[in-house]
C-alpha atoms as a PDB file:
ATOM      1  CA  UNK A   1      -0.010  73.105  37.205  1.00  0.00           C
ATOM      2  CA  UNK A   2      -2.880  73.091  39.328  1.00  0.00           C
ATOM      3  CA  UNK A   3      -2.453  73.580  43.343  1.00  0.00           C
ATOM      4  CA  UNK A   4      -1.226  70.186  45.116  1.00  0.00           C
ATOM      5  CA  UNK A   5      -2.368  69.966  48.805  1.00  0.00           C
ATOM      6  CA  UNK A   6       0.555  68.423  51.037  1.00  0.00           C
ATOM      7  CA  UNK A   7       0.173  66.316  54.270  1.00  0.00           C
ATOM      8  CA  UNK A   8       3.184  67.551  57.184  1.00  0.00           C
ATOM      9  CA  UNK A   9       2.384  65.135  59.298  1.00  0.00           C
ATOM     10  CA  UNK A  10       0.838  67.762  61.949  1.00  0.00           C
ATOM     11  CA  UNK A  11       0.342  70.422  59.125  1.00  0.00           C
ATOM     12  CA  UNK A  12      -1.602  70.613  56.344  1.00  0.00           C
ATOM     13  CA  UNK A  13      -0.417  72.686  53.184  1.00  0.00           C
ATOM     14  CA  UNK A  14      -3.008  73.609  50.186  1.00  0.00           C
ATOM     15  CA  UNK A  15      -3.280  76.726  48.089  1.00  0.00           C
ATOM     16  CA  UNK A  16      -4.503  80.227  49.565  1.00  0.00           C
ATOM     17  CA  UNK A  17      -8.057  81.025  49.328  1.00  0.00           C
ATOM     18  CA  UNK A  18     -10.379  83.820  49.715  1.00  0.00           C
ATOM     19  CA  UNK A  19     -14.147  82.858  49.229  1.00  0.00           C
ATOM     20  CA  UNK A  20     -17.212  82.064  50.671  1.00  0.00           C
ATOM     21  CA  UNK A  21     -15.380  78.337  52.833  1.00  0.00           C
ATOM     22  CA  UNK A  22     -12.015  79.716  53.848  1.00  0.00           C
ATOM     23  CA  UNK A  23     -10.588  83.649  53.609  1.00  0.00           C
ATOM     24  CA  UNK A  24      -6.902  83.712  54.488  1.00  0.00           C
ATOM     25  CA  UNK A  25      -6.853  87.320  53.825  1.00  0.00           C
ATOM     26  CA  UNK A  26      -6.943  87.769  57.520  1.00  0.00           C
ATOM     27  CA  UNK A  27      -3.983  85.745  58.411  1.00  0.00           C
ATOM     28  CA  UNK A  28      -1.745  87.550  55.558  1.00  0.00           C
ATOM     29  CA  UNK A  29      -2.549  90.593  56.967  1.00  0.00           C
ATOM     30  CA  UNK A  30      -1.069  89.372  60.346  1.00  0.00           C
ATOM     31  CA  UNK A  31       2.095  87.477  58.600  1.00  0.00           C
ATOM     32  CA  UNK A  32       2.242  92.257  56.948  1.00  0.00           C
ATOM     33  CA  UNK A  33       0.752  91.155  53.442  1.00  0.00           C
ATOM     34  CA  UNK A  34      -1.910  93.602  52.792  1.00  0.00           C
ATOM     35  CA  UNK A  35      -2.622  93.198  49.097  1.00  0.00           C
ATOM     36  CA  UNK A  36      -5.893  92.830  48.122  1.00  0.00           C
ATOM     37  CA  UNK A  37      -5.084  90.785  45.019  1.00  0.00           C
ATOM     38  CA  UNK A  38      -2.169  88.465  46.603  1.00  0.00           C
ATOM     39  CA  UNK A  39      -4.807  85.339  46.687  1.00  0.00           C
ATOM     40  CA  UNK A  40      -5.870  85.758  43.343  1.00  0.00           C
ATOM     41  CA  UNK A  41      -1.892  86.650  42.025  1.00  0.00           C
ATOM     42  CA  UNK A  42      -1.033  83.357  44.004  1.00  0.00           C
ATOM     43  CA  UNK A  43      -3.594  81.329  42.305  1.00  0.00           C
ATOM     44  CA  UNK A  44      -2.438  82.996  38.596  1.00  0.00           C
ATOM     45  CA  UNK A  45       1.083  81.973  39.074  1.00  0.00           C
ATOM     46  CA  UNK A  46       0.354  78.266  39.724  1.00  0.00           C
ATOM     47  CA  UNK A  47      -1.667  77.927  36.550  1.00  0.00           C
ATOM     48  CA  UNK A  48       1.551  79.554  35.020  1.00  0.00           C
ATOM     49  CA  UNK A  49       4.186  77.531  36.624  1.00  0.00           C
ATOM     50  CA  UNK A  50       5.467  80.681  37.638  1.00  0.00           C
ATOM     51  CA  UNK A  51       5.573  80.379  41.420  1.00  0.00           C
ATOM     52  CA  UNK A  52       4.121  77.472  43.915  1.00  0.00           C
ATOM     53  CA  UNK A  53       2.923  78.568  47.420  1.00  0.00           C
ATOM     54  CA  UNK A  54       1.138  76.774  50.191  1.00  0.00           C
ATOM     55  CA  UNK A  55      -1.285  78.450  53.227  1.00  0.00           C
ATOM     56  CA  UNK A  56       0.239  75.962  55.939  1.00  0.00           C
ATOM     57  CA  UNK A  57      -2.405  75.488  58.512  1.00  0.00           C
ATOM     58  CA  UNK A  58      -3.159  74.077  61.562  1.00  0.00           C
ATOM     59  CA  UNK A  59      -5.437  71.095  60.078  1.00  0.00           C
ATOM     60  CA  UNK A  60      -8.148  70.909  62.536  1.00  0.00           C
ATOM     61  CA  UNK A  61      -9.163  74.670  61.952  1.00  0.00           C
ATOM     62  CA  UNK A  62      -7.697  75.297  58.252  1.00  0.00           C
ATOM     63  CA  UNK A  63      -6.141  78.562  60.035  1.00  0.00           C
ATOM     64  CA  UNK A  64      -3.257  79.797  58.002  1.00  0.00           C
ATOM     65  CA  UNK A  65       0.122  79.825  60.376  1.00  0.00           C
ATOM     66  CA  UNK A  66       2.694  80.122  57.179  1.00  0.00           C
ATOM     67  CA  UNK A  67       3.090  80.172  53.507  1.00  0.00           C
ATOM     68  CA  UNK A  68       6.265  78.664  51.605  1.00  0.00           C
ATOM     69  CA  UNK A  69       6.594  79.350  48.484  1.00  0.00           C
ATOM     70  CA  UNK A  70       8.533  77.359  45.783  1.00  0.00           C
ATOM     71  CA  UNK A  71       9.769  79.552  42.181  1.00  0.00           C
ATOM     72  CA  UNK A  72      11.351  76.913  39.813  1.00  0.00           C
ATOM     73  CA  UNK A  73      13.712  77.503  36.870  1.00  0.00           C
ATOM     74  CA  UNK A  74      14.881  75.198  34.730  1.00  0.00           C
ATOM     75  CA  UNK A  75      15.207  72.142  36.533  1.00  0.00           C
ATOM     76  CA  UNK A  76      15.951  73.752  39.928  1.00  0.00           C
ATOM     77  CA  UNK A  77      13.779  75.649  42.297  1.00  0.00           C
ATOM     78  CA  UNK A  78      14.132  78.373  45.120  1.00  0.00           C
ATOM     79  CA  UNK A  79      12.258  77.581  48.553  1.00  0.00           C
ATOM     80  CA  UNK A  80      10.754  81.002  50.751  1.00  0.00           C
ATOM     81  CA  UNK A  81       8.503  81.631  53.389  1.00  0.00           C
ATOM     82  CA  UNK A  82       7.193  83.292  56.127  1.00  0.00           C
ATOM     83  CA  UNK A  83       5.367  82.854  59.224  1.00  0.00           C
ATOM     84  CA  UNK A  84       2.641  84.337  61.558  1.00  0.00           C
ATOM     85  CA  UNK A  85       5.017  84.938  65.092  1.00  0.00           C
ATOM     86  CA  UNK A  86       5.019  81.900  67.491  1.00  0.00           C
ATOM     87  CA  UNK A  87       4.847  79.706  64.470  1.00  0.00           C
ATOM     88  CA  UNK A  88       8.291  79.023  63.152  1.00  0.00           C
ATOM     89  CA  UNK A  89       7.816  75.331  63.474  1.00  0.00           C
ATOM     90  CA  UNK A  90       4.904  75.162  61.111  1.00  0.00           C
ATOM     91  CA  UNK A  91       7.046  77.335  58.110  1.00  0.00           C
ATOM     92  CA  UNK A  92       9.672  74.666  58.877  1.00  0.00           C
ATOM     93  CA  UNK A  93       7.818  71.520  59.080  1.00  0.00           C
ATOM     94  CA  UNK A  94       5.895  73.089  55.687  1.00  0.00           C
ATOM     95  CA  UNK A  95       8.861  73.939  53.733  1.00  0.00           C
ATOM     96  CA  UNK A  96      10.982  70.819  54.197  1.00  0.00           C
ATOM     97  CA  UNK A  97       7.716  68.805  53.163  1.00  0.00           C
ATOM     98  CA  UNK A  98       7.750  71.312  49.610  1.00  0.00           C
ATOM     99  CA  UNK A  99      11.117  70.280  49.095  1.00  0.00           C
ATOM    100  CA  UNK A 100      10.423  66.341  49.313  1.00  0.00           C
ATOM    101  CA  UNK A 101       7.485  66.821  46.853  1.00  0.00           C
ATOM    102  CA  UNK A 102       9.851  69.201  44.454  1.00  0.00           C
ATOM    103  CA  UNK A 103      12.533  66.812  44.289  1.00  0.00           C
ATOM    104  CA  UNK A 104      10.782  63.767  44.795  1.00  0.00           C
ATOM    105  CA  UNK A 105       7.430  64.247  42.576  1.00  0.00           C
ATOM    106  CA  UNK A 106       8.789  67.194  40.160  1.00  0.00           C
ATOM    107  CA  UNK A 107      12.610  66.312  39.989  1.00  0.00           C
ATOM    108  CA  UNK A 108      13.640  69.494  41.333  1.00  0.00           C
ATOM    109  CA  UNK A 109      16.898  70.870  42.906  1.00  0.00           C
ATOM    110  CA  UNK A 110      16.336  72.928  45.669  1.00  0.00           C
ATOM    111  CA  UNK A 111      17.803  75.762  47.064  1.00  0.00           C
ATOM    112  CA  UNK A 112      16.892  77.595  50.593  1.00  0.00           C
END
């Protein structure tokens, strides 16, 4: 599948990037994710169904505050995430709005 970008209301969820526009490489190194290759792994494992994730960010500034992720299997799905510090609302407000679009748009079950 390719990325889906999500409105939250007051966040705004797409897929992570690293190029010339937006570079959340940054940001994941504050949330302690120092891979080099986690953008480009992300971006692999939508095409591949494999694993869904979302940079949630503040939507005036595209600055990435969280990422929840979404692994299905079968025809039910596991919801993660994590967040930069001070911004447990964001990972909150993001993840309930992945679980609306799983169920709602992909007919998942999920679990938390």
């Amino acid at each position: 599948m390719e990325p889906v970008e999500i409105n939250a209301g007051g966040w705004y969820l797409r897929a992570l990037r690293a190029d010339e526009r937006v570079d959340d490489r940054p940001a994941l190194t504050d949330g302690g994710i120092d891979d080099a290759e986690y953008v480009t792994r992300r971006a692999a494992q939508w095409l591949s169904d494999e694993h869904y994730s979302w940079a949630i960010c503040q939507p005036n500034t595209g600055e990435l505050l969280a990422e929840v992720g979404l692994t299905p299997s079968a025809e039910s799905a596991r919801l993660s995430g994590w967040a930069r510090t001070g911004h447990h609302d964001a990972l909150e407000a993001g993840s309930d709005a992945v679980q609306r679009f799983a169920e709602g748009a992909l007919g998942l079950t999920v679990h938390r």
